[in-house]
C-alpha atoms as a PDB file:
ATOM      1  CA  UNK A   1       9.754   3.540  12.784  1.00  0.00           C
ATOM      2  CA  UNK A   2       5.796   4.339  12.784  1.00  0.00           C
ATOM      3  CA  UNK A   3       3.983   3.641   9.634  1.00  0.00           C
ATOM      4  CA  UNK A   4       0.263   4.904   9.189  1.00  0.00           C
ATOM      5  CA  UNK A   5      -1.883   4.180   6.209  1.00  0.00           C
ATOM      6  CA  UNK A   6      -4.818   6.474   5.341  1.00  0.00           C
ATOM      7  CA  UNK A   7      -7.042   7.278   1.889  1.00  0.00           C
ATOM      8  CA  UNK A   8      -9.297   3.673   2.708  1.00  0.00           C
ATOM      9  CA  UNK A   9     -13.140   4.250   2.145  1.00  0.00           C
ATOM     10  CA  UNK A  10     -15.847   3.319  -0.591  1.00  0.00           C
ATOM     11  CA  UNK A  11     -15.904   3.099  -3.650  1.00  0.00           C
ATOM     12  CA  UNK A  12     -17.607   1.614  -6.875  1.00  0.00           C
ATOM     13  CA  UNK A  13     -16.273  -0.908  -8.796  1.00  0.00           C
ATOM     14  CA  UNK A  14     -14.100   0.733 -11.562  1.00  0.00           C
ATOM     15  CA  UNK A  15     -13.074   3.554  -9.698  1.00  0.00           C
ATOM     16  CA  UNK A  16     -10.137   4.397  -7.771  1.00  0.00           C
ATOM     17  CA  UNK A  17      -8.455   5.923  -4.664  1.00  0.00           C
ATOM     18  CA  UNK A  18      -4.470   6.755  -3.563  1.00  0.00           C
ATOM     19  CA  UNK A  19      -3.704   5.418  -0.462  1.00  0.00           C
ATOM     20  CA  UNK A  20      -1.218   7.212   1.439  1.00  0.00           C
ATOM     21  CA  UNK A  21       1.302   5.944   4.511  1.00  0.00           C
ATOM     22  CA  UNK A  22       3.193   8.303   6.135  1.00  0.00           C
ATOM     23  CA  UNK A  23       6.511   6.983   8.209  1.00  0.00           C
ATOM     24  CA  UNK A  24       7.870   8.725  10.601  1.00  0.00           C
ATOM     25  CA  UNK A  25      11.207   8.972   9.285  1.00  0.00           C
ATOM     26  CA  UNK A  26      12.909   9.207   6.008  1.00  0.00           C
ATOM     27  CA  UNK A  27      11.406   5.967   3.273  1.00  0.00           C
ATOM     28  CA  UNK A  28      15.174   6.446   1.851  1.00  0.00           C
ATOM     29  CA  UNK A  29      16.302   4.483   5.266  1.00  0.00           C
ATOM     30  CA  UNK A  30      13.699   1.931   4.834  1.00  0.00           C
ATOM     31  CA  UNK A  31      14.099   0.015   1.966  1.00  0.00           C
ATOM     32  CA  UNK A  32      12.031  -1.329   0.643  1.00  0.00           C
ATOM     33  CA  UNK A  33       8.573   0.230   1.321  1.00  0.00           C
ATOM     34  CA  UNK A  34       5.690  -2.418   0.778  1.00  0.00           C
ATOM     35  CA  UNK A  35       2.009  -2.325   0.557  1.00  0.00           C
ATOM     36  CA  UNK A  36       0.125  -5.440   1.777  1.00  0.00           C
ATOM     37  CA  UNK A  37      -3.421  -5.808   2.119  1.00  0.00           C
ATOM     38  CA  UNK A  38      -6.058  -8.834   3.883  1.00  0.00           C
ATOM     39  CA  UNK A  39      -9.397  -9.369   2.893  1.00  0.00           C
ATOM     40  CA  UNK A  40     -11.862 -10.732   4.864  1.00  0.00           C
ATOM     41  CA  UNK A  41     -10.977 -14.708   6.333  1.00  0.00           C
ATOM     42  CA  UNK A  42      -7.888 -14.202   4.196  1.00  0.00           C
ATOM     43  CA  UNK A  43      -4.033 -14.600   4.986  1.00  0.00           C
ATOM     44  CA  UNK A  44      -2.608 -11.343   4.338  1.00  0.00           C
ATOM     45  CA  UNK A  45      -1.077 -10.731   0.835  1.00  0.00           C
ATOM     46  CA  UNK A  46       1.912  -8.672  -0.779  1.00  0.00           C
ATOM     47  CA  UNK A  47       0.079  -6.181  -3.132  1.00  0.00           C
ATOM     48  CA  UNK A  48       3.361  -3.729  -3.977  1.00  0.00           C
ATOM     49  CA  UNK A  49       6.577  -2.934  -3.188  1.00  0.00           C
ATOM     50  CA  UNK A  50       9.191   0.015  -3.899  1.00  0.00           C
ATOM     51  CA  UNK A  51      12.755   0.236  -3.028  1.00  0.00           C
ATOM     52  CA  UNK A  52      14.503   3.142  -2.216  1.00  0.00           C
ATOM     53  CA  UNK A  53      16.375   3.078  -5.446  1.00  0.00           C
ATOM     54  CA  UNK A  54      12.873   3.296  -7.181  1.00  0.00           C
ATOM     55  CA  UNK A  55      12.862   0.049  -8.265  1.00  0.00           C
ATOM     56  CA  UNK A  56       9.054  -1.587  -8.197  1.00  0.00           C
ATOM     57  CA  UNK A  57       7.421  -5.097  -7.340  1.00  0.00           C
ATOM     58  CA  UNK A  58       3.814  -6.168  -8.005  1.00  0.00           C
ATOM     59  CA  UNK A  59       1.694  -8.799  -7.138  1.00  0.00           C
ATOM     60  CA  UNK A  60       0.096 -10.751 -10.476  1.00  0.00           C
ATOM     61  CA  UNK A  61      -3.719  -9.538  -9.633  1.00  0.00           C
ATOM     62  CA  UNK A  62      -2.630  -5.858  -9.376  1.00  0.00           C
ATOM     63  CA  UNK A  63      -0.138  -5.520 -12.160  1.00  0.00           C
ATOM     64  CA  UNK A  64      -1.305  -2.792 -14.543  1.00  0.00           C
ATOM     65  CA  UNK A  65      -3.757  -1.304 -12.501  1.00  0.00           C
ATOM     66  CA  UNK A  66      -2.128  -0.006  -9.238  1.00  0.00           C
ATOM     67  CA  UNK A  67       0.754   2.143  -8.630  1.00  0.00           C
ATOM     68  CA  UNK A  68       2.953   2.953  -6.104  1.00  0.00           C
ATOM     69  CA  UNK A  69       5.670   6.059  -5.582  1.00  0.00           C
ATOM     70  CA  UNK A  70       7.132   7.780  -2.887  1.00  0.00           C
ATOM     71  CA  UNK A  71       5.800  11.380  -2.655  1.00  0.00           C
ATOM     72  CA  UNK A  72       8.039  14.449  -2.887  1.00  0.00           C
ATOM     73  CA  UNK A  73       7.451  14.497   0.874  1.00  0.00           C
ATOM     74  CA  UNK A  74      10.414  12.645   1.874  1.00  0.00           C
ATOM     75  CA  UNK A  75       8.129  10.142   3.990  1.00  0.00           C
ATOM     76  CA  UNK A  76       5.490   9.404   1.762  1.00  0.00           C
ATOM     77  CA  UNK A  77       4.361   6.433  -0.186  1.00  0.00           C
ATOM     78  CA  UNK A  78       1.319   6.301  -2.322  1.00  0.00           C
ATOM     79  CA  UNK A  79      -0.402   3.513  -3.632  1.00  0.00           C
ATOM     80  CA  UNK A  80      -2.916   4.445  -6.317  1.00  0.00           C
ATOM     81  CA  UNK A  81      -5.474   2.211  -6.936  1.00  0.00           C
ATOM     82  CA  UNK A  82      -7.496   2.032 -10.189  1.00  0.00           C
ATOM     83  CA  UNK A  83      -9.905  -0.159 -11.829  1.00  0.00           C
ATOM     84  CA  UNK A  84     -11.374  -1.712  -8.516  1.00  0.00           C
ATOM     85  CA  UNK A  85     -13.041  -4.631  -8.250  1.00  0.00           C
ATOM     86  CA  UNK A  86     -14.628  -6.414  -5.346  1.00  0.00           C
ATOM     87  CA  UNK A  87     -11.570  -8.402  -4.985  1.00  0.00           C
ATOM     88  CA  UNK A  88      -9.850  -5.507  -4.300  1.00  0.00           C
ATOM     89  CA  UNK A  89     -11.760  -5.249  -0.641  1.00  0.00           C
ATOM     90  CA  UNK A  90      -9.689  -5.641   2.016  1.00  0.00           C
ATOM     91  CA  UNK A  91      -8.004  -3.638   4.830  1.00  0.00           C
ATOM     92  CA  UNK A  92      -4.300  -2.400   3.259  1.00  0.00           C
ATOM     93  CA  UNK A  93      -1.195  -1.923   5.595  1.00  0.00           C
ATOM     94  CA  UNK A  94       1.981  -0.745   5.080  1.00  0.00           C
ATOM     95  CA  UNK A  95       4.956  -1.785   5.877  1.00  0.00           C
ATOM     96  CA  UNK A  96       8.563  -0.948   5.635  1.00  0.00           C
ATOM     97  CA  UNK A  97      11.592  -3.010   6.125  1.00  0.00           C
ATOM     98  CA  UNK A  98      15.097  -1.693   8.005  1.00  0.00           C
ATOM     99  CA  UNK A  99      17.725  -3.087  10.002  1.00  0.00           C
ATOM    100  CA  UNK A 100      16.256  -6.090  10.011  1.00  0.00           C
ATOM    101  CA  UNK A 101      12.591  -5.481  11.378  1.00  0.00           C
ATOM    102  CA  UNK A 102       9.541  -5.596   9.484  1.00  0.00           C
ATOM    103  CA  UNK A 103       7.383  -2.531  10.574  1.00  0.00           C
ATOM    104  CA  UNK A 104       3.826  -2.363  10.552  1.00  0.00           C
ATOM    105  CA  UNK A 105       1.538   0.506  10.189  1.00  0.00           C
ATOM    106  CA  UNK A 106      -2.530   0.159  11.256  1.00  0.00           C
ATOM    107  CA  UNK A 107      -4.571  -0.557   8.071  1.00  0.00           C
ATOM    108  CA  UNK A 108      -7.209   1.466   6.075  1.00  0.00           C
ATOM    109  CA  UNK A 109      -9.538  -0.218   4.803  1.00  0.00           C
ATOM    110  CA  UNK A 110     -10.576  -0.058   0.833  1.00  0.00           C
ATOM    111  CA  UNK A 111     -14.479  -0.918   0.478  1.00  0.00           C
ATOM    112  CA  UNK A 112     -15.334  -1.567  -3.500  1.00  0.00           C
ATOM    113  CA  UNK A 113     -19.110  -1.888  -4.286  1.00  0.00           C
ATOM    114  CA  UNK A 114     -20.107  -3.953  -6.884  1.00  0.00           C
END
């Protein structure tokens, strides 16, 4: 499975951007679908998660202000990001879960100005 995030760039605080990763088979097989992100000198964090059944997980400092769906493309997940804040700038990966392997995608990283 081959996971690439894209939609990273700048941004002012308060604004917002939709990330996008694009697998390179069907999300419905990997289950479940998870955004992370690291900022910098940072362990890496959970930021969201979806299943394939729809169900959704958030972490505590996102809750309420991100999103994330699968697209109607059938390899699609978004992550919509709203409200930014400086502590929002990091570089976010995705990553899906199957068979028992944790894929990675490269990140793309989300710059928020304050």
């Amino acid at each position: 499975v081959q996971l690439q995030a894209s939609g990273g760039g700048l941004v002012q605080a308060g604004g917002s951007l939709r990330l996008s990763c694009a697998a390179s088979e069907s999300i419905f097989t990997i289950n479940p679908m998870r955004w992370y992100r690291q900022a910098p000198g940072k362990q890496r964090e959970f930021v969201a998660s979806v299943s394939s059944g729809g169900r959704t997980n958030y972490a505590d400092s996102v809750q309420g202000r991100f999103t994330i769906s699968r697209g109607n493309v059938r390899n699609t997940v978004y992550l919509q990001m709203n409200s930014l804040t400086s502590e929002d700038t990091a570089v976010y990966y995705c990553n899906g879960f199957r068979d028992g392997t944790n894929y990675w995608g490269k990140g793309t990283l989300v710059t928020v100005s304050s």
